[in-house]
PDB file of N, CA and C in Angstrom:
ATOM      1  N   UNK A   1       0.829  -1.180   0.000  1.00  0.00           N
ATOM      2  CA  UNK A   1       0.000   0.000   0.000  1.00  0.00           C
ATOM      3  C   UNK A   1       0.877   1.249   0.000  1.00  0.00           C
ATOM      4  N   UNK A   2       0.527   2.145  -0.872  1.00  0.00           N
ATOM      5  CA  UNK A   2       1.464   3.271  -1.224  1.00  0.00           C
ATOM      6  C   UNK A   2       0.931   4.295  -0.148  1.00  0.00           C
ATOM      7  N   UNK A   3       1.981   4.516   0.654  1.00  0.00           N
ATOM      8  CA  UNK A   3       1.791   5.970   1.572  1.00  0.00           C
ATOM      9  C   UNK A   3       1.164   7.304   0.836  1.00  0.00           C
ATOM     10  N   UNK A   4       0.097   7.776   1.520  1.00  0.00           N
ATOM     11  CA  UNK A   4      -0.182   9.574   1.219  1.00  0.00           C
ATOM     12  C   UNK A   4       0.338  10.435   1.831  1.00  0.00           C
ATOM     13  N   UNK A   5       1.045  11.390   0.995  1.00  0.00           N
ATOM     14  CA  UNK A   5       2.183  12.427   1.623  1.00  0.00           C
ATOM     15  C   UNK A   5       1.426  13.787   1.453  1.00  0.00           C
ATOM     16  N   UNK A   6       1.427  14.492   2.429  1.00  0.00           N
ATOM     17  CA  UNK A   6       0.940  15.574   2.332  1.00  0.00           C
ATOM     18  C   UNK A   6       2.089  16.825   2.164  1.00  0.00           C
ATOM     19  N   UNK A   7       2.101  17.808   1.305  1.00  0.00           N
ATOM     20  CA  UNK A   7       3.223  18.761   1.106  1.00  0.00           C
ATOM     21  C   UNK A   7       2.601  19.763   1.290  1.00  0.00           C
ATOM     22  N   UNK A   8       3.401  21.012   1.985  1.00  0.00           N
ATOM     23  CA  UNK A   8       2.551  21.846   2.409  1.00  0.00           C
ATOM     24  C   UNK A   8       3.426  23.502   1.677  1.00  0.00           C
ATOM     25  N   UNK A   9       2.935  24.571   1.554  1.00  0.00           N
ATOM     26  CA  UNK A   9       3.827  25.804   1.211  1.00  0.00           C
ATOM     27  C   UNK A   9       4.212  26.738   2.238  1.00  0.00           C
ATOM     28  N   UNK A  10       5.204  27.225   2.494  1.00  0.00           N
ATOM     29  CA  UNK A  10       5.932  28.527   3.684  1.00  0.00           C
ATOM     30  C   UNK A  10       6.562  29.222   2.664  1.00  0.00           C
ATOM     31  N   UNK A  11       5.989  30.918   2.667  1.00  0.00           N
ATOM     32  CA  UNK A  11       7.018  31.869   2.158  1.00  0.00           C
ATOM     33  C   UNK A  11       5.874  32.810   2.390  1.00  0.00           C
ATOM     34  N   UNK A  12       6.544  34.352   2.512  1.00  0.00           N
ATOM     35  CA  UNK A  12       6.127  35.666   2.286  1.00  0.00           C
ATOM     36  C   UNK A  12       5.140  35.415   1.262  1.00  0.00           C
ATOM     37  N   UNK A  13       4.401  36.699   1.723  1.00  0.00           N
ATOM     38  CA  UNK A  13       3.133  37.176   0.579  1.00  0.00           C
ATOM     39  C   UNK A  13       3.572  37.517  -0.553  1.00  0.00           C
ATOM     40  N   UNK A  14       2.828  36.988  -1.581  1.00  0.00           N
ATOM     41  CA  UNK A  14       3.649  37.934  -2.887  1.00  0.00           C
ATOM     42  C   UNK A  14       4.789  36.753  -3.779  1.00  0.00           C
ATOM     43  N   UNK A  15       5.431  35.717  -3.009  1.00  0.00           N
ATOM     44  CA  UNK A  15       5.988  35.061  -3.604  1.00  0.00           C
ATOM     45  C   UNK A  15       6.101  33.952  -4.462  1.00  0.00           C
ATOM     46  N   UNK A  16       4.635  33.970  -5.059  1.00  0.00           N
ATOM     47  CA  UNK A  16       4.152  33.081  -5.859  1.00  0.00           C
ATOM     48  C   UNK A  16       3.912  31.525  -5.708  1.00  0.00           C
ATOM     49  N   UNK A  17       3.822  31.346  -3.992  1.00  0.00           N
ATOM     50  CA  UNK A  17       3.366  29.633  -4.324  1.00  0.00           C
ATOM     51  C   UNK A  17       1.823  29.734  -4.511  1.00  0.00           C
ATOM     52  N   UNK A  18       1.104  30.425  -4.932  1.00  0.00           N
ATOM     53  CA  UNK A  18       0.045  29.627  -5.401  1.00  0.00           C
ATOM     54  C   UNK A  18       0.309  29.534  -6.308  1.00  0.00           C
ATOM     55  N   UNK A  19       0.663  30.325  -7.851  1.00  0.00           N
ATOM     56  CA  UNK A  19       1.246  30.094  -8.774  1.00  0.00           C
ATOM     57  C   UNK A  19       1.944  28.890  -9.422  1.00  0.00           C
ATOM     58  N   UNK A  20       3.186  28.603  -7.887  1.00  0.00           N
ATOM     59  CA  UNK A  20       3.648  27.524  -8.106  1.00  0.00           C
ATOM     60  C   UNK A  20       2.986  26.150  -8.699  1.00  0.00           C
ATOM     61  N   UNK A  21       2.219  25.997  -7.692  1.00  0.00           N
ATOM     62  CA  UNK A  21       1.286  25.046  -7.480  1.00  0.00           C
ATOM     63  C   UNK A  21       0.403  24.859  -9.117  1.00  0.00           C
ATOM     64  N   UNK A  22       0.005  26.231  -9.622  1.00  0.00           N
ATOM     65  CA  UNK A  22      -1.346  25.988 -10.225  1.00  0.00           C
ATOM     66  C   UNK A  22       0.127  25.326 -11.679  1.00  0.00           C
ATOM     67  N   UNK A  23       1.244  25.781 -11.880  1.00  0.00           N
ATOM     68  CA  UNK A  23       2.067  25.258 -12.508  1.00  0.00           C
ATOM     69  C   UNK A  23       2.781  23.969 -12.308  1.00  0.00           C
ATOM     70  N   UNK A  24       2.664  23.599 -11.380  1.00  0.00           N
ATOM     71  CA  UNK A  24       2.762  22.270 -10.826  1.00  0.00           C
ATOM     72  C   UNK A  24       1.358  20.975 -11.156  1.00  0.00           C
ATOM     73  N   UNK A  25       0.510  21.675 -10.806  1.00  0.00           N
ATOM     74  CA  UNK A  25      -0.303  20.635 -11.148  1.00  0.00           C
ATOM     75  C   UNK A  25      -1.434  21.447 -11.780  1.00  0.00           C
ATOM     76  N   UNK A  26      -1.873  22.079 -12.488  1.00  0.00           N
ATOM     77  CA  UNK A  26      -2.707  22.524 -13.116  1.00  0.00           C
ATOM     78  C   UNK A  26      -3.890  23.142 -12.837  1.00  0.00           C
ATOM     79  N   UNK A  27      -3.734  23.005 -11.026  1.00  0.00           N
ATOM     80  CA  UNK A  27      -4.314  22.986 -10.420  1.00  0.00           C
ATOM     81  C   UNK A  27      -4.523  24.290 -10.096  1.00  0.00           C
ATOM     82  N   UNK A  28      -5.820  25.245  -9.679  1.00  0.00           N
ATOM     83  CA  UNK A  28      -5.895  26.248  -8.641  1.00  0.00           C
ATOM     84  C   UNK A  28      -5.870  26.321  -7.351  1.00  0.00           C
ATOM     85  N   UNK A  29      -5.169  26.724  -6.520  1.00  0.00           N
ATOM     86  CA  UNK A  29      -5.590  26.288  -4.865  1.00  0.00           C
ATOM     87  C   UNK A  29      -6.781  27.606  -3.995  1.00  0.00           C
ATOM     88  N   UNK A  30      -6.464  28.722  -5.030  1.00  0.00           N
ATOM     89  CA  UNK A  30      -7.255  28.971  -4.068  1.00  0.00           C
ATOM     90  C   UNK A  30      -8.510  29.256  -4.614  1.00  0.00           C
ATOM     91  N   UNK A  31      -9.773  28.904  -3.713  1.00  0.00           N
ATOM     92  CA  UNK A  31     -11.548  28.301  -4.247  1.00  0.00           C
ATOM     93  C   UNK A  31     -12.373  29.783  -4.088  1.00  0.00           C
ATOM     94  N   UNK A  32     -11.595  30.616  -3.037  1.00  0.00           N
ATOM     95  CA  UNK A  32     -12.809  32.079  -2.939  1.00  0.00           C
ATOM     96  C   UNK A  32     -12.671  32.657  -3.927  1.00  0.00           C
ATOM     97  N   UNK A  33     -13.301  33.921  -4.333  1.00  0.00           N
ATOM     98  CA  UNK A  33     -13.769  34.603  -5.227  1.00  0.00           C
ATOM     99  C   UNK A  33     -12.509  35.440  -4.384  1.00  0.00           C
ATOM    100  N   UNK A  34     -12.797  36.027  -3.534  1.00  0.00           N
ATOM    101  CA  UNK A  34     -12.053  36.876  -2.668  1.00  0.00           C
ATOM    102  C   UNK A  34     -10.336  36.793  -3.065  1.00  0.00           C
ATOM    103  N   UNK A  35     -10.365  35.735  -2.929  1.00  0.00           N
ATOM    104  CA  UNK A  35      -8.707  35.306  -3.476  1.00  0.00           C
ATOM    105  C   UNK A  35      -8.465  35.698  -4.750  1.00  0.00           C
ATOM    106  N   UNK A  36      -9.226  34.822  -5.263  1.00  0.00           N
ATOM    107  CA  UNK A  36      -8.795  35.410  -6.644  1.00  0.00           C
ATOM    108  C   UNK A  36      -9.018  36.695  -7.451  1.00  0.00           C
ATOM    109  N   UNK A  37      -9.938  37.458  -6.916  1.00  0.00           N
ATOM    110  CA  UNK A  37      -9.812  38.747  -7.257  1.00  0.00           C
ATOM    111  C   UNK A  37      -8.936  39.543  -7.132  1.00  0.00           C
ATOM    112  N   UNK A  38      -8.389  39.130  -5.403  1.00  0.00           N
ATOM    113  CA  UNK A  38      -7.254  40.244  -4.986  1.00  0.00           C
ATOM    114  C   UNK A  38      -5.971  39.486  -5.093  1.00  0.00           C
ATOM    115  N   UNK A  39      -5.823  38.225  -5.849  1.00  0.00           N
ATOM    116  CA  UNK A  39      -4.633  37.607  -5.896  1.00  0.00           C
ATOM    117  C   UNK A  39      -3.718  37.361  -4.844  1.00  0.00           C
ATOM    118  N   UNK A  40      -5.008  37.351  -3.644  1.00  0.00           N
ATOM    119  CA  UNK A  40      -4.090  36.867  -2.346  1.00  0.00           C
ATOM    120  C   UNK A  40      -4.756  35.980  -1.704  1.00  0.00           C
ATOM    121  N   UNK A  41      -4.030  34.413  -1.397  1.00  0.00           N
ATOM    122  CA  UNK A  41      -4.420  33.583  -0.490  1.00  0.00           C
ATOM    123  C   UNK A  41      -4.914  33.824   1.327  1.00  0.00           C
ATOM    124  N   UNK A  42      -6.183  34.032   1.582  1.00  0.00           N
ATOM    125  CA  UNK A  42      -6.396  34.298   2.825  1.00  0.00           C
ATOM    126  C   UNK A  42      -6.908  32.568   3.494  1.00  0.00           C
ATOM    127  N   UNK A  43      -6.975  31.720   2.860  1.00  0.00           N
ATOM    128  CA  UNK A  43      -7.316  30.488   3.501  1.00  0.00           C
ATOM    129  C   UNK A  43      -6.913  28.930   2.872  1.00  0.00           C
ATOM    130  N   UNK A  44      -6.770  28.319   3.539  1.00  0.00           N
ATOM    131  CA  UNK A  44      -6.335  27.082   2.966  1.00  0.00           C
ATOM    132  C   UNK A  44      -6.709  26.796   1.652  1.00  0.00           C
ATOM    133  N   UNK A  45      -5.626  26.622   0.958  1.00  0.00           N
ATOM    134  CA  UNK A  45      -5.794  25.635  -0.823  1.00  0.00           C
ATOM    135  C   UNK A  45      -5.557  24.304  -1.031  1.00  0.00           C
ATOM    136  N   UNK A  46      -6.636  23.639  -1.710  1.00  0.00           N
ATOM    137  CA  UNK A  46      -5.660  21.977  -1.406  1.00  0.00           C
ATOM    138  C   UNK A  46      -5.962  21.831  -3.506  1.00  0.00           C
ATOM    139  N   UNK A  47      -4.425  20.957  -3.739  1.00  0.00           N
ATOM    140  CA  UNK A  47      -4.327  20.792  -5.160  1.00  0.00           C
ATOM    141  C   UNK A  47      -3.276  19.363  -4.938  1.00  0.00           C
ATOM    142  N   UNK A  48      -3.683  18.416  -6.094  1.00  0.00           N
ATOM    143  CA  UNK A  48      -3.528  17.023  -5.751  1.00  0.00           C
ATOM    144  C   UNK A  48      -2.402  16.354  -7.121  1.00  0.00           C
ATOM    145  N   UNK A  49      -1.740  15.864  -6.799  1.00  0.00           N
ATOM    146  CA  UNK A  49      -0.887  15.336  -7.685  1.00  0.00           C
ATOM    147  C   UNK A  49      -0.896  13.313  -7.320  1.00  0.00           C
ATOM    148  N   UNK A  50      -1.572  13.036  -8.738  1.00  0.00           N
ATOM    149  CA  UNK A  50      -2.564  11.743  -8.481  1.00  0.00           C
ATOM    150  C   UNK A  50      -3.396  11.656  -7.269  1.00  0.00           C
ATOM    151  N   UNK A  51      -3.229  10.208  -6.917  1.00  0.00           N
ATOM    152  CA  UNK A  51      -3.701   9.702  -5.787  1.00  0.00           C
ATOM    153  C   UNK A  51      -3.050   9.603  -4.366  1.00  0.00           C
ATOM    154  N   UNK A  52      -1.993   9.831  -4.411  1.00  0.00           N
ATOM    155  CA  UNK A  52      -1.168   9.879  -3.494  1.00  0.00           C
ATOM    156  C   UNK A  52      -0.063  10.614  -2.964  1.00  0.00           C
ATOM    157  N   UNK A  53      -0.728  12.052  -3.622  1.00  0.00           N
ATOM    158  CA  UNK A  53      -0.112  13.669  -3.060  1.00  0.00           C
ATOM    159  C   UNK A  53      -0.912  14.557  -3.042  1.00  0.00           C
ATOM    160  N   UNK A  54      -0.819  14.906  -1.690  1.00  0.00           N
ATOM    161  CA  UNK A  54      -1.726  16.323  -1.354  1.00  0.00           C
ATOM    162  C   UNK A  54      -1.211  17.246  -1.480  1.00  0.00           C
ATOM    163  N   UNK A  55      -1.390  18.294  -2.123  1.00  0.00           N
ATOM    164  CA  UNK A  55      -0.358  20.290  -1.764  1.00  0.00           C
ATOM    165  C   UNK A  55      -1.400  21.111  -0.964  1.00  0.00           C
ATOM    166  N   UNK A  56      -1.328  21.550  -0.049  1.00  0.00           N
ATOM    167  CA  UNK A  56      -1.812  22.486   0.968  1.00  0.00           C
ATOM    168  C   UNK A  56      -0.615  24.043   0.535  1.00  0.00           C
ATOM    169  N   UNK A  57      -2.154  24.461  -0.017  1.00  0.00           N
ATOM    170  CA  UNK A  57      -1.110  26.230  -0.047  1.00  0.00           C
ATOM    171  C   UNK A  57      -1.717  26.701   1.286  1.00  0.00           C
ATOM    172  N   UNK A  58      -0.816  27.417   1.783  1.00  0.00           N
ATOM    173  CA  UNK A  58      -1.374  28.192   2.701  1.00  0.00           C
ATOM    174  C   UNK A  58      -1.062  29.902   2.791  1.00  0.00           C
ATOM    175  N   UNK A  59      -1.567  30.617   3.629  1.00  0.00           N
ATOM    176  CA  UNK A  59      -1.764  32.207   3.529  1.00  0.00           C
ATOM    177  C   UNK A  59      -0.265  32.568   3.627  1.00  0.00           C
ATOM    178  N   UNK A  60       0.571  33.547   2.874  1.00  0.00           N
ATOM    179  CA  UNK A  60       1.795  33.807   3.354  1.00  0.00           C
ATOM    180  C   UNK A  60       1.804  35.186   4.293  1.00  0.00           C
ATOM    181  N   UNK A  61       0.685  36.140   4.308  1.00  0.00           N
ATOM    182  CA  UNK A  61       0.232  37.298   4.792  1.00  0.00           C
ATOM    183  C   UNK A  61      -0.091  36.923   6.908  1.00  0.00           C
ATOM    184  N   UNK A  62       0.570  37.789   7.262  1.00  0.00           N
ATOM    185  CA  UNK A  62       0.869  37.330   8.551  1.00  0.00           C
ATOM    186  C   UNK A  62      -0.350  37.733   9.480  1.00  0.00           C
ATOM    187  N   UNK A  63      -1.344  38.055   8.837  1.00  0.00           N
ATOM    188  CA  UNK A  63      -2.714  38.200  10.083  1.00  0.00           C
ATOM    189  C   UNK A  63      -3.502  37.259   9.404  1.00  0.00           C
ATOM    190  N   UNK A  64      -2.987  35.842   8.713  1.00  0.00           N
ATOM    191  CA  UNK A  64      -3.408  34.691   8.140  1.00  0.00           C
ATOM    192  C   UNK A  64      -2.402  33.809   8.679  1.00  0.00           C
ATOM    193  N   UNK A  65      -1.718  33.632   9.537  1.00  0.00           N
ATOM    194  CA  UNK A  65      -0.659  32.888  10.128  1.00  0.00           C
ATOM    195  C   UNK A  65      -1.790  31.928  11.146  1.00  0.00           C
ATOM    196  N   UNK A  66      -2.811  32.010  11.126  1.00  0.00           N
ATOM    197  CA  UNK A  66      -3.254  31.084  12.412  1.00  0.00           C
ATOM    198  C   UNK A  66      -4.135  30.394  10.979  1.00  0.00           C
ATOM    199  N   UNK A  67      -4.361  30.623   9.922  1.00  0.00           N
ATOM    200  CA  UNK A  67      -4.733  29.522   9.015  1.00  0.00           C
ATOM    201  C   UNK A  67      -3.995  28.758   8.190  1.00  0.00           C
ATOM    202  N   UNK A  68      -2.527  29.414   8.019  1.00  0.00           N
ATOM    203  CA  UNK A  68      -1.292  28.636   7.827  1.00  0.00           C
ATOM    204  C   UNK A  68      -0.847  27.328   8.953  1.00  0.00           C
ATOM    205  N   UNK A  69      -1.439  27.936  10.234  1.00  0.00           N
ATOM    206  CA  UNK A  69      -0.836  26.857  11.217  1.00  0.00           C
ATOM    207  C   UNK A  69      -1.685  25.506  11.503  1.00  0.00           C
ATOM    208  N   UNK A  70      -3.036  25.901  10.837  1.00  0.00           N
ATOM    209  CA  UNK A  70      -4.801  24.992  10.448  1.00  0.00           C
ATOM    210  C   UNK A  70      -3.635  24.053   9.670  1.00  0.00           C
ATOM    211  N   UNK A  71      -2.818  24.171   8.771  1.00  0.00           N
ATOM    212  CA  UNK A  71      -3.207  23.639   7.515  1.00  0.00           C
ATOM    213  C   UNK A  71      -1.506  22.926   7.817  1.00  0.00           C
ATOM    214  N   UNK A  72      -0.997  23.104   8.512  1.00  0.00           N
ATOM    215  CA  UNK A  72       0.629  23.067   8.768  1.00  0.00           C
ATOM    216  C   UNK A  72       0.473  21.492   9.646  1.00  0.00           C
ATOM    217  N   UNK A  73      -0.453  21.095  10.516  1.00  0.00           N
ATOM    218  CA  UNK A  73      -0.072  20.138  11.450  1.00  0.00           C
ATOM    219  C   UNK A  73       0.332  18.895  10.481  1.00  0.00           C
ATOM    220  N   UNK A  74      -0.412  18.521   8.997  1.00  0.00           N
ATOM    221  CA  UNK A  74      -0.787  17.320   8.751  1.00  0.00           C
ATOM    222  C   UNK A  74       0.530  17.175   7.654  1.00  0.00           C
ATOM    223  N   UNK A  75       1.746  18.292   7.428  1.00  0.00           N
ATOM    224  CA  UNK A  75       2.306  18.443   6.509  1.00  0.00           C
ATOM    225  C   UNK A  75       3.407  17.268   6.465  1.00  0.00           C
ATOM    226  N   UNK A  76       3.933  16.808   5.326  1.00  0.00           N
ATOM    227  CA  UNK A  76       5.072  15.632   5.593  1.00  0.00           C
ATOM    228  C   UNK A  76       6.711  16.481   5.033  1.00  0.00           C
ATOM    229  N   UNK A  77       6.430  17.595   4.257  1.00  0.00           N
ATOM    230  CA  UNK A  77       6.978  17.932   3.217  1.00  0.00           C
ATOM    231  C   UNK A  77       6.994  19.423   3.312  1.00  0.00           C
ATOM    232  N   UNK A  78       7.543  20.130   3.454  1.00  0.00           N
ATOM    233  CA  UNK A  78       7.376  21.898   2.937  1.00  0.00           C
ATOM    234  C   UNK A  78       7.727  22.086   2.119  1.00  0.00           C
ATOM    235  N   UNK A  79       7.194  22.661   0.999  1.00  0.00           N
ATOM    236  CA  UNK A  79       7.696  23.794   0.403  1.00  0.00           C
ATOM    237  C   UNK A  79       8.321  24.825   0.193  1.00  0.00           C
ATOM    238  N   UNK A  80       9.385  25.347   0.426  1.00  0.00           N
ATOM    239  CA  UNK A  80       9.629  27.052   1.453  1.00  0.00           C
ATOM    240  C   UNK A  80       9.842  27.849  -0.150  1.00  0.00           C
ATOM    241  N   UNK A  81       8.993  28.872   0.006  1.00  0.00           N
ATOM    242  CA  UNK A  81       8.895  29.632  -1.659  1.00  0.00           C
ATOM    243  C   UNK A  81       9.907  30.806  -1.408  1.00  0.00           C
ATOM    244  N   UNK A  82      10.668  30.898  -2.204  1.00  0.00           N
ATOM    245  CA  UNK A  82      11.285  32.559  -1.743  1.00  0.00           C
ATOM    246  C   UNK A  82      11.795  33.028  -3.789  1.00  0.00           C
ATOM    247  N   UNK A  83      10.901  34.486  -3.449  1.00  0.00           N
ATOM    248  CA  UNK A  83      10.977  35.050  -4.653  1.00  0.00           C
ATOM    249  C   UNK A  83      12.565  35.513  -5.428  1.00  0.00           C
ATOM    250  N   UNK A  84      13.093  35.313  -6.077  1.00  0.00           N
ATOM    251  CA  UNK A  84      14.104  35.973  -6.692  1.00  0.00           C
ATOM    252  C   UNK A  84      14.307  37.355  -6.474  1.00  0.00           C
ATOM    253  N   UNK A  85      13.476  38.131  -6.811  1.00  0.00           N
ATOM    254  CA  UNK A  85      13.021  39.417  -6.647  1.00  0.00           C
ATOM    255  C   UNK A  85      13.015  40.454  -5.196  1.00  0.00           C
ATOM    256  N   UNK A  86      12.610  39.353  -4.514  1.00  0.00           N
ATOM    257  CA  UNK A  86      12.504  39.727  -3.293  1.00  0.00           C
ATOM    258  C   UNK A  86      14.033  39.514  -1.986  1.00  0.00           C
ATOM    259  N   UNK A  87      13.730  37.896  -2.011  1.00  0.00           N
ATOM    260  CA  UNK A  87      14.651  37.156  -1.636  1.00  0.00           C
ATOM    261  C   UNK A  87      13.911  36.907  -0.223  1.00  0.00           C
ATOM    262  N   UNK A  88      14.928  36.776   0.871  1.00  0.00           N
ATOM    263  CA  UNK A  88      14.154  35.973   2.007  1.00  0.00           C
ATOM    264  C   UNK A  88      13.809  37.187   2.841  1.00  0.00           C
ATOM    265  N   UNK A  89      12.486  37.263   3.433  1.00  0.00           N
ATOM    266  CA  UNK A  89      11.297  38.206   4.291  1.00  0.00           C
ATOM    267  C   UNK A  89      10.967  38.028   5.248  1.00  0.00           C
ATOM    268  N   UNK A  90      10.881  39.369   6.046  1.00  0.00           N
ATOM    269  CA  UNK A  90      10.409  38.090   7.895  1.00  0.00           C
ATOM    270  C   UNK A  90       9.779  37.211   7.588  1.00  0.00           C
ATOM    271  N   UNK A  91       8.701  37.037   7.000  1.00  0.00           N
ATOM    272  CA  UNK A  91       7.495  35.753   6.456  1.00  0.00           C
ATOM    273  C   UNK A  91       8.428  34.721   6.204  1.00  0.00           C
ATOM    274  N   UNK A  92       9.456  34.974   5.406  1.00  0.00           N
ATOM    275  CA  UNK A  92       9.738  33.752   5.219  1.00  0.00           C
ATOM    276  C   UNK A  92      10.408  32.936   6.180  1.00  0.00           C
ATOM    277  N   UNK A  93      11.357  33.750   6.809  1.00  0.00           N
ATOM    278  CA  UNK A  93      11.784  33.070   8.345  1.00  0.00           C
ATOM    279  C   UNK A  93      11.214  32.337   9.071  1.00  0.00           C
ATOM    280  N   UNK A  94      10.028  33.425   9.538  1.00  0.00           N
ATOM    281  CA  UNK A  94       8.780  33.437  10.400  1.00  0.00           C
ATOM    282  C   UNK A  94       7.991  31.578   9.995  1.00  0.00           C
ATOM    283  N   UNK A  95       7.550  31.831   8.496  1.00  0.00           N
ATOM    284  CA  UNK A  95       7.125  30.569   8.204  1.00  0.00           C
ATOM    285  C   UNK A  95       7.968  29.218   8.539  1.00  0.00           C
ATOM    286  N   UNK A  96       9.511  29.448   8.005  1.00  0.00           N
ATOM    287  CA  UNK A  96      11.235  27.965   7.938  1.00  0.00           C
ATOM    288  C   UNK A  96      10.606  27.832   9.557  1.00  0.00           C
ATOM    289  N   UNK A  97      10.437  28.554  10.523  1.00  0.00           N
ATOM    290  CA  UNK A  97      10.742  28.750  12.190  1.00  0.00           C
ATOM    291  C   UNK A  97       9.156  27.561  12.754  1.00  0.00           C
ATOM    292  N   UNK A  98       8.095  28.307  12.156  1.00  0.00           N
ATOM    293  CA  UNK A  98       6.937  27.146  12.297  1.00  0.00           C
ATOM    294  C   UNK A  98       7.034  25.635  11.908  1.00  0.00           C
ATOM    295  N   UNK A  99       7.599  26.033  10.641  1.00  0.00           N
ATOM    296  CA  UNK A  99       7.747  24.082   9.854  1.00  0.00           C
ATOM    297  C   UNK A  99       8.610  23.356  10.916  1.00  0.00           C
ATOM    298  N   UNK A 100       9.936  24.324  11.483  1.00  0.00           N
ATOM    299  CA  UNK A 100      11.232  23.620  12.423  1.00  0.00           C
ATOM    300  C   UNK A 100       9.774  22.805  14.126  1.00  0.00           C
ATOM    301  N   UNK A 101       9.104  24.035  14.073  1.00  0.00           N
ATOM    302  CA  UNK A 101       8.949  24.219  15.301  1.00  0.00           C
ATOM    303  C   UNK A 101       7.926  22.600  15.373  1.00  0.00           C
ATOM    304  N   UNK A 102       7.248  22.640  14.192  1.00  0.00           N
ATOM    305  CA  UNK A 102       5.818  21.373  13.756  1.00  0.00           C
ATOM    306  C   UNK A 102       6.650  19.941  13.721  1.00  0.00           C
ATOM    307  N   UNK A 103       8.147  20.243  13.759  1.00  0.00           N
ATOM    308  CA  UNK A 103       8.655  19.035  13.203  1.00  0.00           C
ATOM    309  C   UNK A 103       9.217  18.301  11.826  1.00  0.00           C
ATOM    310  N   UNK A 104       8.551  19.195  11.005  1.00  0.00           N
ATOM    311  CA  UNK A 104       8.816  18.965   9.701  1.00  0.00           C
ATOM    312  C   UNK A 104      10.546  19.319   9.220  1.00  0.00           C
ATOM    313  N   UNK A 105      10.845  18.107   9.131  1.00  0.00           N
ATOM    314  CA  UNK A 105      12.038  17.908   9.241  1.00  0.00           C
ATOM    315  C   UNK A 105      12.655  17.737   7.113  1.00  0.00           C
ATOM    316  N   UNK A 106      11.784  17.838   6.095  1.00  0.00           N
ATOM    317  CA  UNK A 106      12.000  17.742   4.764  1.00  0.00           C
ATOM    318  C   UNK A 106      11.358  18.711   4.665  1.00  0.00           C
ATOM    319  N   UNK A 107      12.097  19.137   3.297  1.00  0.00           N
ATOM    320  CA  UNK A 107      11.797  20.513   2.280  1.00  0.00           C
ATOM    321  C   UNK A 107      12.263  20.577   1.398  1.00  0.00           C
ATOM    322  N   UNK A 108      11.925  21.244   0.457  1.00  0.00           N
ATOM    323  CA  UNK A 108      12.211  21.572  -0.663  1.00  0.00           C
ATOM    324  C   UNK A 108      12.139  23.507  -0.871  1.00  0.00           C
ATOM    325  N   UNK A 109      13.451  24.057  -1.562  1.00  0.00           N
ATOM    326  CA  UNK A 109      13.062  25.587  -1.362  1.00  0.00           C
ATOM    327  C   UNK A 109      13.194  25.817  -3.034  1.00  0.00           C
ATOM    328  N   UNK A 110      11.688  26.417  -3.010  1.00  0.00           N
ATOM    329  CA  UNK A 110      11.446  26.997  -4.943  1.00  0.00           C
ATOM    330  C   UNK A 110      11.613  28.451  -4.718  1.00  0.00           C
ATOM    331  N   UNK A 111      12.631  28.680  -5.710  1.00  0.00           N
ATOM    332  CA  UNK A 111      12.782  30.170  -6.047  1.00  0.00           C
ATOM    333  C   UNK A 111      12.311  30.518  -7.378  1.00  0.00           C
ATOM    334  N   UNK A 112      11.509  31.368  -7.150  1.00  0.00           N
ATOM    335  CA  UNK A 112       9.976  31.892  -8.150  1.00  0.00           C
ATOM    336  C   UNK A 112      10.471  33.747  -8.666  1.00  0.00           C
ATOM    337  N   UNK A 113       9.632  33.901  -9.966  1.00  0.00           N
ATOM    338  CA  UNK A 113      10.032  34.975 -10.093  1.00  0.00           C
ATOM    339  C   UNK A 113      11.749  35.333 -10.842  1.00  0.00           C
ATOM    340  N   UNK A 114      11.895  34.094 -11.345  1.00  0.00           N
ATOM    341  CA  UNK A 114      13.472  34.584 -11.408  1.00  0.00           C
ATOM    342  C   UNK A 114      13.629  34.999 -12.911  1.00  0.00           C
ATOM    343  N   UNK A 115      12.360  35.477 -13.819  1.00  0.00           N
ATOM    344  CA  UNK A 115      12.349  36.052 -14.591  1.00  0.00           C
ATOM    345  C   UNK A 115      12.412  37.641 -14.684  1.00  0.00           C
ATOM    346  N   UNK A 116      11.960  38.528 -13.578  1.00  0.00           N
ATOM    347  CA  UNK A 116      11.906  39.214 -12.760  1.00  0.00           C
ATOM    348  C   UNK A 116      12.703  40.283 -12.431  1.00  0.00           C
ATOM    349  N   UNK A 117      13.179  41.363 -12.994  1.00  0.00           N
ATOM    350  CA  UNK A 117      14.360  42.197 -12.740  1.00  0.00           C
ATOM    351  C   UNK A 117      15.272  41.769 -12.624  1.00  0.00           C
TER     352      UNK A 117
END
């Protein structure tokens, strides 16, 4: 029986893991209207790669940090997004510091944007 891995996203606002994601799997993560109007994740996204991978985007905007942490317990895997453009942001710290703190001991770090100035 093949294990289900759940992967989850950490980075600053602005740094394109939902993007990632919808380029990753074709997928949209985030379902409100709200989101997608203002092109900002305020609540959990889930986008699936087959049967036996979950992606959890979560909010990178820090008065959305207690729905990042909803969506953080079940993670096997992080993501940590950090923009080219930008580079690394309290958020993004802030987020590496939660994944350390949850246990999540694997990651992967996508640098996005590197078309970008």
């Amino acid at each position: 029986m093949r294990r289900h891995v759940v992967i989850g996203t950490a980075g600053h606002i602005d740094h394109g893991k939902t993007e990632l994601l919808k380029r990753i799997t074709g997928m949209n993560p985030d379902r409100l209207k709200e989101e997608k109007e203002r092109g900002m994740t305020t609540d959990l996204g889930f986008v699936f790669l087959g049967d036996s991978v979950t992606i959890i985007d979560v909010p990178g905007h820090e008065r959305f940090v207690h729905n990042m942490l909803a969506g953080a317990a079940t993670i096997d895997l992080v993501i940590l997004v950090i923009a080219a453009d930008d580079g690394i942001m309290p958020q993004t710290i802030e987020h590496f510091e939660i994944t350390k703190l949850l246990g999540i001991e694997k990651g992967i770090i996508a640098i996005t944007k590197v078309g970008l100035g």
